[in-house]
PDB file of N, CA and C in Angstrom:
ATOM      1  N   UNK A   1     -12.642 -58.966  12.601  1.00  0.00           N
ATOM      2  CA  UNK A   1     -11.461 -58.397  11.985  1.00  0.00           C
ATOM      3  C   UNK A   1     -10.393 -59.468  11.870  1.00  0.00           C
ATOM      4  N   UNK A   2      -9.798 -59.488  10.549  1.00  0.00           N
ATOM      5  CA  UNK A   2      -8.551 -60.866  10.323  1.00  0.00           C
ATOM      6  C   UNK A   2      -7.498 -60.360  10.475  1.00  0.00           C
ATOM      7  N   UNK A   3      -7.573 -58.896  10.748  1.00  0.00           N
ATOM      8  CA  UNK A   3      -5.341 -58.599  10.810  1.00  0.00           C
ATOM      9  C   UNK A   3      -5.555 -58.128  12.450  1.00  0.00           C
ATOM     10  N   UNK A   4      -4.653 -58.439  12.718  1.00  0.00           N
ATOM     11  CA  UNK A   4      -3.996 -58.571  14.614  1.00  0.00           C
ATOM     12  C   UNK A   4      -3.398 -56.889  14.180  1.00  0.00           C
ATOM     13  N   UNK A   5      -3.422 -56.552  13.455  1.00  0.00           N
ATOM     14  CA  UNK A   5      -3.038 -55.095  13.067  1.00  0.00           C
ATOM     15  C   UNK A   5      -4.164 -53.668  12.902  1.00  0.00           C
ATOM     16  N   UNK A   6      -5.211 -54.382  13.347  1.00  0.00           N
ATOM     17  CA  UNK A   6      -6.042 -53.260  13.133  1.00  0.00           C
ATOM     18  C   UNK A   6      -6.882 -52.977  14.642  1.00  0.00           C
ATOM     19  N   UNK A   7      -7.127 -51.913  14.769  1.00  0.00           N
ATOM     20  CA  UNK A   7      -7.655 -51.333  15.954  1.00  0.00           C
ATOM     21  C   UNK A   7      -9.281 -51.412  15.608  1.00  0.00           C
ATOM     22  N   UNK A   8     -10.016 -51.854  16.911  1.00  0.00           N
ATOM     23  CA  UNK A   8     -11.912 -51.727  16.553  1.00  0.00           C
ATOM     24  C   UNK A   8     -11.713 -50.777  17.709  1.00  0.00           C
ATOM     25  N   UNK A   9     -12.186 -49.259  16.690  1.00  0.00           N
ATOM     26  CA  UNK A   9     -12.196 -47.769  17.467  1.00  0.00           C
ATOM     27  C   UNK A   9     -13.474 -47.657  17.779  1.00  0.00           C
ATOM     28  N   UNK A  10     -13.849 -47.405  18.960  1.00  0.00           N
ATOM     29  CA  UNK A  10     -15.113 -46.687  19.173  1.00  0.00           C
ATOM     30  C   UNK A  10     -15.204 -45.515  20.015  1.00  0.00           C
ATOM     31  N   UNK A  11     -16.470 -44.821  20.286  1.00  0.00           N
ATOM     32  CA  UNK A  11     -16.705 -43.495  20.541  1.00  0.00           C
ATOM     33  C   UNK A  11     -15.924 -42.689  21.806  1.00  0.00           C
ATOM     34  N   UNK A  12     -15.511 -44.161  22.504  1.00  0.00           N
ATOM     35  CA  UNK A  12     -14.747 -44.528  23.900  1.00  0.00           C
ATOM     36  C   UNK A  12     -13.190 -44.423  23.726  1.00  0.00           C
ATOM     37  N   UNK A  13     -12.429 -44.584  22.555  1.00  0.00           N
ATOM     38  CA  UNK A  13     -11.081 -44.598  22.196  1.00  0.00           C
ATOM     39  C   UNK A  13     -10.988 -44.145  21.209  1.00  0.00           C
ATOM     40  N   UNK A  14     -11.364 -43.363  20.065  1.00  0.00           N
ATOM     41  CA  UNK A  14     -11.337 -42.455  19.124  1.00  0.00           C
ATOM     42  C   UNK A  14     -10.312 -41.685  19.223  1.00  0.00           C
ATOM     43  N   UNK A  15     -10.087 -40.663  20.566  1.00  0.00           N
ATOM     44  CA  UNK A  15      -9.187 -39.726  20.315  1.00  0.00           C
ATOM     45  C   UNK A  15      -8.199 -40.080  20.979  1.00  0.00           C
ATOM     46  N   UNK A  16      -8.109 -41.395  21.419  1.00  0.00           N
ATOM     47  CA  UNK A  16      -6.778 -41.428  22.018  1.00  0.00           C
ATOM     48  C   UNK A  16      -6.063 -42.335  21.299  1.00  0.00           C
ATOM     49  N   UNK A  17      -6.887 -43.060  19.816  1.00  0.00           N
ATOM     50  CA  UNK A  17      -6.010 -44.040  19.324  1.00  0.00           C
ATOM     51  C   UNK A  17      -5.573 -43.416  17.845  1.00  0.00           C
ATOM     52  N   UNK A  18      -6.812 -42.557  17.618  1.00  0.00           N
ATOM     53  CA  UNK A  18      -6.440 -41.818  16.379  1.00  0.00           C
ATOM     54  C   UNK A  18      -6.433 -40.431  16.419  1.00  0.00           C
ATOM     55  N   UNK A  19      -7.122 -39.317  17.106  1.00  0.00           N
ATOM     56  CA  UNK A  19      -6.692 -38.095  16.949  1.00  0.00           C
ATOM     57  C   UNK A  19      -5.538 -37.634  18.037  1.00  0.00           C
ATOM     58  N   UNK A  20      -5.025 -38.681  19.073  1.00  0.00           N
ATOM     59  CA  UNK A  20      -3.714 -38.248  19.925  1.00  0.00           C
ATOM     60  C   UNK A  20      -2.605 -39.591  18.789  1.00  0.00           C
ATOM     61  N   UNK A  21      -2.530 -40.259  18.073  1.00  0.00           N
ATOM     62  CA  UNK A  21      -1.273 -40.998  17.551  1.00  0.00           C
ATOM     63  C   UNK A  21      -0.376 -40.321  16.689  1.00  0.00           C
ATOM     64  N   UNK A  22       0.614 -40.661  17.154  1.00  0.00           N
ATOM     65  CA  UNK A  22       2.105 -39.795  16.738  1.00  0.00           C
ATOM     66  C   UNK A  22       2.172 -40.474  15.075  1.00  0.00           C
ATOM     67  N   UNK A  23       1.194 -41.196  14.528  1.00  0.00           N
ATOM     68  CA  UNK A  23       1.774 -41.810  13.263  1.00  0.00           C
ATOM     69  C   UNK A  23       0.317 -42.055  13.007  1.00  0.00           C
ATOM     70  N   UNK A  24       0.190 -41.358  11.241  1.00  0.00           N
ATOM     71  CA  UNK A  24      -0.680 -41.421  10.447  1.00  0.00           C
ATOM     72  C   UNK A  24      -2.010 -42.782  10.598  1.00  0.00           C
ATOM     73  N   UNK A  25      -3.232 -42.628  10.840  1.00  0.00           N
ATOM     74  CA  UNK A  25      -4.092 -43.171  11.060  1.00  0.00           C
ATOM     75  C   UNK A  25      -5.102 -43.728  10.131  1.00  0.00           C
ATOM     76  N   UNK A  26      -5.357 -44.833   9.111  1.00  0.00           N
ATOM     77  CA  UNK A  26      -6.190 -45.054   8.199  1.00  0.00           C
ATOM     78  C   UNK A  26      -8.001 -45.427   9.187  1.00  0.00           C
ATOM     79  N   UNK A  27      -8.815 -44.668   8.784  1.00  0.00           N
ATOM     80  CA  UNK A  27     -10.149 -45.147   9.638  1.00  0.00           C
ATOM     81  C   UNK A  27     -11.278 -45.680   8.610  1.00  0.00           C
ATOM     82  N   UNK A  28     -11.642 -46.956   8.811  1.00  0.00           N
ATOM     83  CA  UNK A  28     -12.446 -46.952   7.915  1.00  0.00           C
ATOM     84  C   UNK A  28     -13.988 -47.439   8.797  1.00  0.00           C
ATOM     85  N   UNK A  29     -14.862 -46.646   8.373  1.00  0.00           N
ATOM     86  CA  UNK A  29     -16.077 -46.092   8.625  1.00  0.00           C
ATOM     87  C   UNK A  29     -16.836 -47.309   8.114  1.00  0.00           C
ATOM     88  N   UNK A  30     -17.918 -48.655   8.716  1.00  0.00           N
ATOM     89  CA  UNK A  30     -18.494 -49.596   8.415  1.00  0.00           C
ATOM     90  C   UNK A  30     -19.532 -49.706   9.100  1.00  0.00           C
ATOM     91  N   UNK A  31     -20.548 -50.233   8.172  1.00  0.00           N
ATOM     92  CA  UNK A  31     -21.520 -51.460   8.644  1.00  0.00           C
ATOM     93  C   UNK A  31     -21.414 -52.800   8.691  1.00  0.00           C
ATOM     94  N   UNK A  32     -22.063 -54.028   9.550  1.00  0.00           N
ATOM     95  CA  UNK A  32     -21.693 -55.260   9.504  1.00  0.00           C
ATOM     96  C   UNK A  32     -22.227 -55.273   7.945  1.00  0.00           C
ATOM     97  N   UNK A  33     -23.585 -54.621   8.116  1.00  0.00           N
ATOM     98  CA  UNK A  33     -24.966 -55.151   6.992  1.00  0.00           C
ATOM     99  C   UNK A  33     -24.475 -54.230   5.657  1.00  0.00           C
ATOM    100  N   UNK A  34     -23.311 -53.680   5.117  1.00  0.00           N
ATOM    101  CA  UNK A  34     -22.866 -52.878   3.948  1.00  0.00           C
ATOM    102  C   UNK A  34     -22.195 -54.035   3.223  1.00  0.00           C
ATOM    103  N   UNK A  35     -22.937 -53.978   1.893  1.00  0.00           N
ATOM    104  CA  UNK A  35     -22.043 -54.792   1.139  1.00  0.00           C
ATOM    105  C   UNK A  35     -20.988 -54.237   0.468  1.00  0.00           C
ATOM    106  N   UNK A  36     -20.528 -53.415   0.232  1.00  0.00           N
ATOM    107  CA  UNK A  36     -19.269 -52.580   0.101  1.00  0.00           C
ATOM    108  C   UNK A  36     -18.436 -52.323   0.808  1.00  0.00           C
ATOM    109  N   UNK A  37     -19.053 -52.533   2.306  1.00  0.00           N
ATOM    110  CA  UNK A  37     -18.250 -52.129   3.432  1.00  0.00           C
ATOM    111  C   UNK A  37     -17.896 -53.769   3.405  1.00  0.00           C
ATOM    112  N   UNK A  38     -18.524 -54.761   3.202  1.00  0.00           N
ATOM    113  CA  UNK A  38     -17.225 -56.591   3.128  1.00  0.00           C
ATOM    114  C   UNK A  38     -17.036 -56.617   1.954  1.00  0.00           C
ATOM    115  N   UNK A  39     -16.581 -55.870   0.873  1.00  0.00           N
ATOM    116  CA  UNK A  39     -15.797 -56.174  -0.420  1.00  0.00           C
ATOM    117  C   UNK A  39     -14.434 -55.244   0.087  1.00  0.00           C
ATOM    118  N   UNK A  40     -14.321 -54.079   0.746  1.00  0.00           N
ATOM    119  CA  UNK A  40     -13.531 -53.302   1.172  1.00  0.00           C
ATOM    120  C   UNK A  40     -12.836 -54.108   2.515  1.00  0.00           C
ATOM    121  N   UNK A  41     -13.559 -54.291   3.251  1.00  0.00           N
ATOM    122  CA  UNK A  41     -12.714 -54.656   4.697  1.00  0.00           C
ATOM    123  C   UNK A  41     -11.486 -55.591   4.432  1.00  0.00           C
ATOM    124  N   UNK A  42     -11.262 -56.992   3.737  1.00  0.00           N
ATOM    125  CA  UNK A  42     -10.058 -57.561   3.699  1.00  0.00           C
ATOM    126  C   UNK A  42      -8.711 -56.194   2.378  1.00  0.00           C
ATOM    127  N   UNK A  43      -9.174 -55.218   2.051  1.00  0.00           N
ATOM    128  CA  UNK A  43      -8.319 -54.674   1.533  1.00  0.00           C
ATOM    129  C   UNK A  43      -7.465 -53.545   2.612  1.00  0.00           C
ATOM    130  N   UNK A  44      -8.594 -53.306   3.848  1.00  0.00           N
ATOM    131  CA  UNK A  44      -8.232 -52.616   4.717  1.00  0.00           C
ATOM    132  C   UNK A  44      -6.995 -52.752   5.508  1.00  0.00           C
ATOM    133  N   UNK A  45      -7.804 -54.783   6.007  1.00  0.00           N
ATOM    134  CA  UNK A  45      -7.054 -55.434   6.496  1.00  0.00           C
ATOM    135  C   UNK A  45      -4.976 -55.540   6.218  1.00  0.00           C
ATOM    136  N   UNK A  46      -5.289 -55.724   4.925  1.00  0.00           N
ATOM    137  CA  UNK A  46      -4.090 -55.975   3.616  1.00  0.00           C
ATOM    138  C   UNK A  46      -3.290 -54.721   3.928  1.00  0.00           C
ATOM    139  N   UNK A  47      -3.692 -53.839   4.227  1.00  0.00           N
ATOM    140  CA  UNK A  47      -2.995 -52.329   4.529  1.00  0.00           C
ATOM    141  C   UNK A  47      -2.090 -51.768   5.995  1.00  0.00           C
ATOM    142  N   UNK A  48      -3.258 -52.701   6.441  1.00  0.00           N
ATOM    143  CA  UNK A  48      -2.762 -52.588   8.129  1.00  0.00           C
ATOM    144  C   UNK A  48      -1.429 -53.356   8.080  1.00  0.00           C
ATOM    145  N   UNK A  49      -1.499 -54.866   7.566  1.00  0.00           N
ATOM    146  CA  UNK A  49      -0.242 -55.612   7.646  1.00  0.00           C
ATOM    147  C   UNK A  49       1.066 -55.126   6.850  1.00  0.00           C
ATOM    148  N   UNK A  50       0.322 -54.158   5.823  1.00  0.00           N
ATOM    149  CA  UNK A  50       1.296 -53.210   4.712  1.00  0.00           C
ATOM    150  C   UNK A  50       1.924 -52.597   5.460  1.00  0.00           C
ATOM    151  N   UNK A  51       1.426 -51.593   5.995  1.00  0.00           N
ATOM    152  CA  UNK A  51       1.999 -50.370   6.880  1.00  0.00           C
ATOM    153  C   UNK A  51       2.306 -50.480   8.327  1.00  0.00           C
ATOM    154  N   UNK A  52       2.096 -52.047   8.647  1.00  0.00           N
ATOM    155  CA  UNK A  52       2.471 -52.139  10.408  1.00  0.00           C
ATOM    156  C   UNK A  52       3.721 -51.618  10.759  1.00  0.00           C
ATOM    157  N   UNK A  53       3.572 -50.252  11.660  1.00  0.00           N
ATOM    158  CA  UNK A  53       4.793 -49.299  12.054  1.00  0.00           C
ATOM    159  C   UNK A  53       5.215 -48.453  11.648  1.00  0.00           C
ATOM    160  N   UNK A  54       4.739 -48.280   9.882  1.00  0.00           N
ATOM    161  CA  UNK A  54       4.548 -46.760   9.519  1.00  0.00           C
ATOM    162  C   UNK A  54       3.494 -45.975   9.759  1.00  0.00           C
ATOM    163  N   UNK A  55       2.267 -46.292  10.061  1.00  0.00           N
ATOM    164  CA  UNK A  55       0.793 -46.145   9.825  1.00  0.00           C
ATOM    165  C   UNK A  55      -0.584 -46.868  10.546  1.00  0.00           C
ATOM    166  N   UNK A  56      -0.813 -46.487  11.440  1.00  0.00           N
ATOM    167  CA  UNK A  56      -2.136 -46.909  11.953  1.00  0.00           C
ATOM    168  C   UNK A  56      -3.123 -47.547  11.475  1.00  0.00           C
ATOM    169  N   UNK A  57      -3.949 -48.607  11.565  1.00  0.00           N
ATOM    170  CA  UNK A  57      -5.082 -48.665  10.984  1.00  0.00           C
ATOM    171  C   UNK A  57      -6.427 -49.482  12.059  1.00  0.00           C
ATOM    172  N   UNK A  58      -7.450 -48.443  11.541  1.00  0.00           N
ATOM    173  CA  UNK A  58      -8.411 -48.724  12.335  1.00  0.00           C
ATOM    174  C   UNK A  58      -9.867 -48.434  11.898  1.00  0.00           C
ATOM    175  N   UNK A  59     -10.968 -49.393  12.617  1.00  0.00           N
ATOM    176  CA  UNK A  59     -11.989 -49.832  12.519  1.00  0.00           C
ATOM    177  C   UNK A  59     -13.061 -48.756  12.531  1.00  0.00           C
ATOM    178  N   UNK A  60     -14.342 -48.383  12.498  1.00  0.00           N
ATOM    179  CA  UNK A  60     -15.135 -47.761  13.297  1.00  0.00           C
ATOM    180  C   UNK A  60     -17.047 -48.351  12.842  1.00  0.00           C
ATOM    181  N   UNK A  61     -17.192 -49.264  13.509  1.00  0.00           N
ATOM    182  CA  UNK A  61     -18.599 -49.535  13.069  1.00  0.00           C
ATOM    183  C   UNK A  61     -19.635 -48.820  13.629  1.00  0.00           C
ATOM    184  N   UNK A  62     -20.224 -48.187  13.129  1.00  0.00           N
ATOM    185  CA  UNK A  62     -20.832 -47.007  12.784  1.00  0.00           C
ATOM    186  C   UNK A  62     -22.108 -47.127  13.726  1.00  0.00           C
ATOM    187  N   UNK A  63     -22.530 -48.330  13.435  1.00  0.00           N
ATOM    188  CA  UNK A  63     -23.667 -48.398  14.398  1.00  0.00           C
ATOM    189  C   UNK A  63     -23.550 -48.625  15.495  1.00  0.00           C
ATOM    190  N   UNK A  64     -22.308 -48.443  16.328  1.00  0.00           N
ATOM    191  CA  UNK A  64     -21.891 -48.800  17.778  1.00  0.00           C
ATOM    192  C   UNK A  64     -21.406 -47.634  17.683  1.00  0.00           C
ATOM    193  N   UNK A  65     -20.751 -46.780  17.111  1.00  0.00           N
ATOM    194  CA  UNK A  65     -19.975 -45.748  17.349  1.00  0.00           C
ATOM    195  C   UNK A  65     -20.725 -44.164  16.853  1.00  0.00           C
ATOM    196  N   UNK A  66     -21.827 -44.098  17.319  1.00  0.00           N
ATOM    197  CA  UNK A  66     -22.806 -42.880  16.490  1.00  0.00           C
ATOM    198  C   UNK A  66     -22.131 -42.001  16.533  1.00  0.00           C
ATOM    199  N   UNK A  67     -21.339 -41.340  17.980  1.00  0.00           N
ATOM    200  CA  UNK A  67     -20.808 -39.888  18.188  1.00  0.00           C
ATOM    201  C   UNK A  67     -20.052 -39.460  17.382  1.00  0.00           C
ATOM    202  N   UNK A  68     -18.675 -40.842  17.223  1.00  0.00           N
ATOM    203  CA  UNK A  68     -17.849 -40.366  16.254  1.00  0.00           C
ATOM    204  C   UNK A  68     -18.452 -40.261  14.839  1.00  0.00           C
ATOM    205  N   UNK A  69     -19.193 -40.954  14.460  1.00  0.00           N
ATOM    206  CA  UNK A  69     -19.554 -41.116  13.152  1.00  0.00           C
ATOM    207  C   UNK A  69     -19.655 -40.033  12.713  1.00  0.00           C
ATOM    208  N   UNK A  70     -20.710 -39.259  13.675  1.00  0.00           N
ATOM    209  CA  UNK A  70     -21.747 -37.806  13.206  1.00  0.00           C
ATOM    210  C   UNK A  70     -20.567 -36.743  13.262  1.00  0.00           C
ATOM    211  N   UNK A  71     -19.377 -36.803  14.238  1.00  0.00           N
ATOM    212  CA  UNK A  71     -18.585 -35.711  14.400  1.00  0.00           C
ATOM    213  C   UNK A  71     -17.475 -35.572  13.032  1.00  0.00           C
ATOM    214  N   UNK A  72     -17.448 -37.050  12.323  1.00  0.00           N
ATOM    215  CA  UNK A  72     -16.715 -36.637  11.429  1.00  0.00           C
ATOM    216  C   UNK A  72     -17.338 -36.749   9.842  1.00  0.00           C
ATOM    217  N   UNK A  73     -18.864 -36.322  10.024  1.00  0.00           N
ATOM    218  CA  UNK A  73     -19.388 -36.213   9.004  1.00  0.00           C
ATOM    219  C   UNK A  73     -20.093 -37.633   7.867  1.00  0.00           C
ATOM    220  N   UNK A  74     -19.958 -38.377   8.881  1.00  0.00           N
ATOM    221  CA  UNK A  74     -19.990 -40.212   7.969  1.00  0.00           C
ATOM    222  C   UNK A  74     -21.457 -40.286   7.496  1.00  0.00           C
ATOM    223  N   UNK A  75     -21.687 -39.960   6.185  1.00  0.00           N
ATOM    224  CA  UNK A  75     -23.221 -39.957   5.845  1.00  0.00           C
ATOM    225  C   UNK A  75     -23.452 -41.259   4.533  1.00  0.00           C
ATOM    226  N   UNK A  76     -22.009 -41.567   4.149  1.00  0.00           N
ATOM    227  CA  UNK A  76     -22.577 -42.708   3.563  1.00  0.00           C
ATOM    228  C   UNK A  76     -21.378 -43.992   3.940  1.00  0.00           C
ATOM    229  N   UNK A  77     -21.622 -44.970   3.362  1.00  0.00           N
ATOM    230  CA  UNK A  77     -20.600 -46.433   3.574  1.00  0.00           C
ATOM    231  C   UNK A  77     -20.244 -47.188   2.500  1.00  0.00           C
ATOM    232  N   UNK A  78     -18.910 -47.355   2.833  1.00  0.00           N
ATOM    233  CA  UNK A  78     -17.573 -47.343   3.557  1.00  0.00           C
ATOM    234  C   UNK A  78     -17.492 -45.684   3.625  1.00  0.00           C
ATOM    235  N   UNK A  79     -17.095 -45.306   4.465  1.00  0.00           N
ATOM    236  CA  UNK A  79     -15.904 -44.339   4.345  1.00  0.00           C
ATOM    237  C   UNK A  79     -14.535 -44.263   4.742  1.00  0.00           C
ATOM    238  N   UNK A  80     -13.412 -43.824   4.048  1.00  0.00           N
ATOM    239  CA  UNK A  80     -12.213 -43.776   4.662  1.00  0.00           C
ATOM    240  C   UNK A  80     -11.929 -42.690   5.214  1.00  0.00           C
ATOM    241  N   UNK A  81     -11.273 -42.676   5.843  1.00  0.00           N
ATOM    242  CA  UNK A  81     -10.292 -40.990   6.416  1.00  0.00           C
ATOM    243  C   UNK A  81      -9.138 -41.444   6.715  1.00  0.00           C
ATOM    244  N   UNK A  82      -8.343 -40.370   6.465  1.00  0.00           N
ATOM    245  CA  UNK A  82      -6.824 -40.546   6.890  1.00  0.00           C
ATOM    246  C   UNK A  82      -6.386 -39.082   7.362  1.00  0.00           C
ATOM    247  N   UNK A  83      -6.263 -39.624   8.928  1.00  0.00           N
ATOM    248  CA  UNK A  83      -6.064 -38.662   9.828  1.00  0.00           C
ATOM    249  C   UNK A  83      -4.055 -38.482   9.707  1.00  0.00           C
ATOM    250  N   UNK A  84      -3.788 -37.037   9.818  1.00  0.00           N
ATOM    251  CA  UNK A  84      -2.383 -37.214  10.237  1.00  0.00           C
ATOM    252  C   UNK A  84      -2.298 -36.023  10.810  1.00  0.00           C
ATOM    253  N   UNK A  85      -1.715 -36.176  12.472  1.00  0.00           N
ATOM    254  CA  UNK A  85      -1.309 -34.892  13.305  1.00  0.00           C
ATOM    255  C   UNK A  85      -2.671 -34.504  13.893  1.00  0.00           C
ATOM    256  N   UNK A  86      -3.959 -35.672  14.046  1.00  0.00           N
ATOM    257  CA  UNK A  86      -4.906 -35.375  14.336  1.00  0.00           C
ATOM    258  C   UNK A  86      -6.280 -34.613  13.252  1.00  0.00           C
ATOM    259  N   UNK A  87      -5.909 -34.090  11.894  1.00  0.00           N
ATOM    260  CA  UNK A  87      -6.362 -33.895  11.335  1.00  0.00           C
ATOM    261  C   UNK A  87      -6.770 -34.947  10.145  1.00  0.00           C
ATOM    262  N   UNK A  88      -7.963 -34.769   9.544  1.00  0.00           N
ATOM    263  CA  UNK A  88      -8.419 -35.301   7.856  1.00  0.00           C
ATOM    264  C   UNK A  88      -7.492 -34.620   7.027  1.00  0.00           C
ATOM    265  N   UNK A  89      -6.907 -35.998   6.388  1.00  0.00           N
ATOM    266  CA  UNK A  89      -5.653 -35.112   5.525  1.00  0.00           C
ATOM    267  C   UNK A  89      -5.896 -35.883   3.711  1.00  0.00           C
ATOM    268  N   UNK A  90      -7.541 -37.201   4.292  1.00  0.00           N
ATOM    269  CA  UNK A  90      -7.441 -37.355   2.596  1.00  0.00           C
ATOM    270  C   UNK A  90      -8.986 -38.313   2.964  1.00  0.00           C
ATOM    271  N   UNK A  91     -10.020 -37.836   2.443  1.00  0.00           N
ATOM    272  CA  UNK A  91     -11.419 -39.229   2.964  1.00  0.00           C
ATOM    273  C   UNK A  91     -12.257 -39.444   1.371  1.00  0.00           C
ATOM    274  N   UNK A  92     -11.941 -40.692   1.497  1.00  0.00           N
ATOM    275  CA  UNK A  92     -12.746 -41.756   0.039  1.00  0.00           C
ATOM    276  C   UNK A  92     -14.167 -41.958   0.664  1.00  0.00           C
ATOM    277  N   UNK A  93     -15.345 -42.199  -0.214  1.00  0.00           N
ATOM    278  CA  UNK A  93     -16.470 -42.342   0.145  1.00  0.00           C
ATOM    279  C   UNK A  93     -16.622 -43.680  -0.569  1.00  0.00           C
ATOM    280  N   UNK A  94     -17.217 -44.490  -0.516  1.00  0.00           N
ATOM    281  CA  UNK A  94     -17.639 -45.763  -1.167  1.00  0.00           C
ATOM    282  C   UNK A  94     -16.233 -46.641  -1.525  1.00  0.00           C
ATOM    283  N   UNK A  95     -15.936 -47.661  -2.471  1.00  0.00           N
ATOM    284  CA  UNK A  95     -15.050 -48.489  -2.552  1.00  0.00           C
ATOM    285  C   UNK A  95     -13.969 -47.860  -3.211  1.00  0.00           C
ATOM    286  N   UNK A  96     -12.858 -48.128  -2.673  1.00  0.00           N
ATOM    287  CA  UNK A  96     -11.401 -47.599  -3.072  1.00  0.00           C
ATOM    288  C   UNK A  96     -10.676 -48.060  -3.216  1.00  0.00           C
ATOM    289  N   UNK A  97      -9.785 -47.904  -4.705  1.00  0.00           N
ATOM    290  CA  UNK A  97      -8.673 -48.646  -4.600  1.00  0.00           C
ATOM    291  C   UNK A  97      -7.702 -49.086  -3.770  1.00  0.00           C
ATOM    292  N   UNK A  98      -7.360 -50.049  -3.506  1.00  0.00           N
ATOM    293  CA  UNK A  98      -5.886 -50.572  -2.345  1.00  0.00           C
ATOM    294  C   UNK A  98      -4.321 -49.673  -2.829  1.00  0.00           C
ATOM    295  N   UNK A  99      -4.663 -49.431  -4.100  1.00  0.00           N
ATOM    296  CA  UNK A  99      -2.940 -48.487  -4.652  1.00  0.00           C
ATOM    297  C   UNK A  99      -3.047 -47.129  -4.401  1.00  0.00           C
ATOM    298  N   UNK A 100      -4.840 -46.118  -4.459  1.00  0.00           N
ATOM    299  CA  UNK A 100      -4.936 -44.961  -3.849  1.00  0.00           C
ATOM    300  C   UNK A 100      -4.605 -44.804  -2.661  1.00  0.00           C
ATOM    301  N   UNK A 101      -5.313 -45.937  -1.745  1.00  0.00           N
ATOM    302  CA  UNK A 101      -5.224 -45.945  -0.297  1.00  0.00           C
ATOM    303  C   UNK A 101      -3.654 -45.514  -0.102  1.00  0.00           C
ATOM    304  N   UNK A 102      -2.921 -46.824  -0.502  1.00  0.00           N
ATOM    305  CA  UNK A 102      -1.627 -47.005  -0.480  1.00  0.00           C
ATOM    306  C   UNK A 102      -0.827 -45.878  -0.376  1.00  0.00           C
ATOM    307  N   UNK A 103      -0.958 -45.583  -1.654  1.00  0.00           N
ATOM    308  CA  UNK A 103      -0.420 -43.810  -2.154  1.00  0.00           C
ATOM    309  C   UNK A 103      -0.306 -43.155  -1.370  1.00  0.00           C
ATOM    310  N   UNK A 104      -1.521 -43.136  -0.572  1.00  0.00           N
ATOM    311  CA  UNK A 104      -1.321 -41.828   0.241  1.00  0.00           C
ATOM    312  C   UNK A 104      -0.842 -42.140   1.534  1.00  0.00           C
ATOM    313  N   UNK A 105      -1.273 -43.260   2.032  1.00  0.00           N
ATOM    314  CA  UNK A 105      -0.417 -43.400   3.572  1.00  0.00           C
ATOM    315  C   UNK A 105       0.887 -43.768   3.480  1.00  0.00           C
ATOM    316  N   UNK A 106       1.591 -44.329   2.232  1.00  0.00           N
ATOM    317  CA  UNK A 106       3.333 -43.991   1.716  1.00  0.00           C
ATOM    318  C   UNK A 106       3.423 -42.434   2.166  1.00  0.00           C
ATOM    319  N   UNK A 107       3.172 -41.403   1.377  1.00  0.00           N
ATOM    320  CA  UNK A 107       3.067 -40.290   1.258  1.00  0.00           C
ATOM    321  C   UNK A 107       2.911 -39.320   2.736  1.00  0.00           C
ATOM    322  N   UNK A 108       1.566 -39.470   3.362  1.00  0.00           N
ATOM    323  CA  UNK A 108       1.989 -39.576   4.888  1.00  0.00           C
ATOM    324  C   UNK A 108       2.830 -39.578   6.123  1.00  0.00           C
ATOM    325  N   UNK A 109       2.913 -41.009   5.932  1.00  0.00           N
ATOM    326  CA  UNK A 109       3.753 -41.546   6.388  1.00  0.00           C
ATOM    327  C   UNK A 109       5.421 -41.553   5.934  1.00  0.00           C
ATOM    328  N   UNK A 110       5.685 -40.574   5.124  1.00  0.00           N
ATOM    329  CA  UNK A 110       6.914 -41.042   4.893  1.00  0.00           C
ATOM    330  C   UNK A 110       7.999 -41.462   4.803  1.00  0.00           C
ATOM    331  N   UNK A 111       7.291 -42.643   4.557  1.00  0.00           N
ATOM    332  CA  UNK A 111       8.334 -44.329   4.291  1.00  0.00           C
ATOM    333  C   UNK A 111       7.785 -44.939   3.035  1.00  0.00           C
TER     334      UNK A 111
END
């Protein structure tokens, strides 16, 4: 991971970094071996440093993290979710724009 801004969540800190945080959570759902999942990750990155202090952002590699994966439904890669108040409040499947992303954790987060 290249931003000092992003959290590597696993099955062990899941709910205490993203379903207990007082401020909107971006999760993005990866494989090392997804090639969509490294055309996406430096845009992730780009978001975290966007939103450092409005908005959370964090990791979850999928193949270290099975429990969470399966509990929040992760059947294909990338996936996003954007948790707020502990809930899914918006999840992209495959590659996503950086201005959708954006959009919505402005929106969120509102700031």
């Amino acid at each position: 991971m290249s931003s000092a801004n992003v959290v590597n969540l696993t099955d062990a800190n899941f709910d205490a970094e993203v379903i207990n945080s007082a401020q909107p959570v971006l999760v993005d759902f990866y494989a090392s071996w997804c090639g969509p999942c490294k055309i996406l990750s430096p845009v992730v990155d780009a978001l975290a440093d966007q939103f450092a202090g409005k908005a959370r952002v964090g990791k979850v590699d999928t193949d270290n993290a099975r429990a969470v994966s399966v509990k929040h439904g992760i059947t294909a890669l990338p996936t996003l979710l954007v948790f707020k108040n502990g809930q899914v409040v918006k999840r992209w499947v495959g590659l996503t724009r950086k201005e959708d992303i954006a959009a919505v954790l402005t929106e969120v987060s509102g700031k």
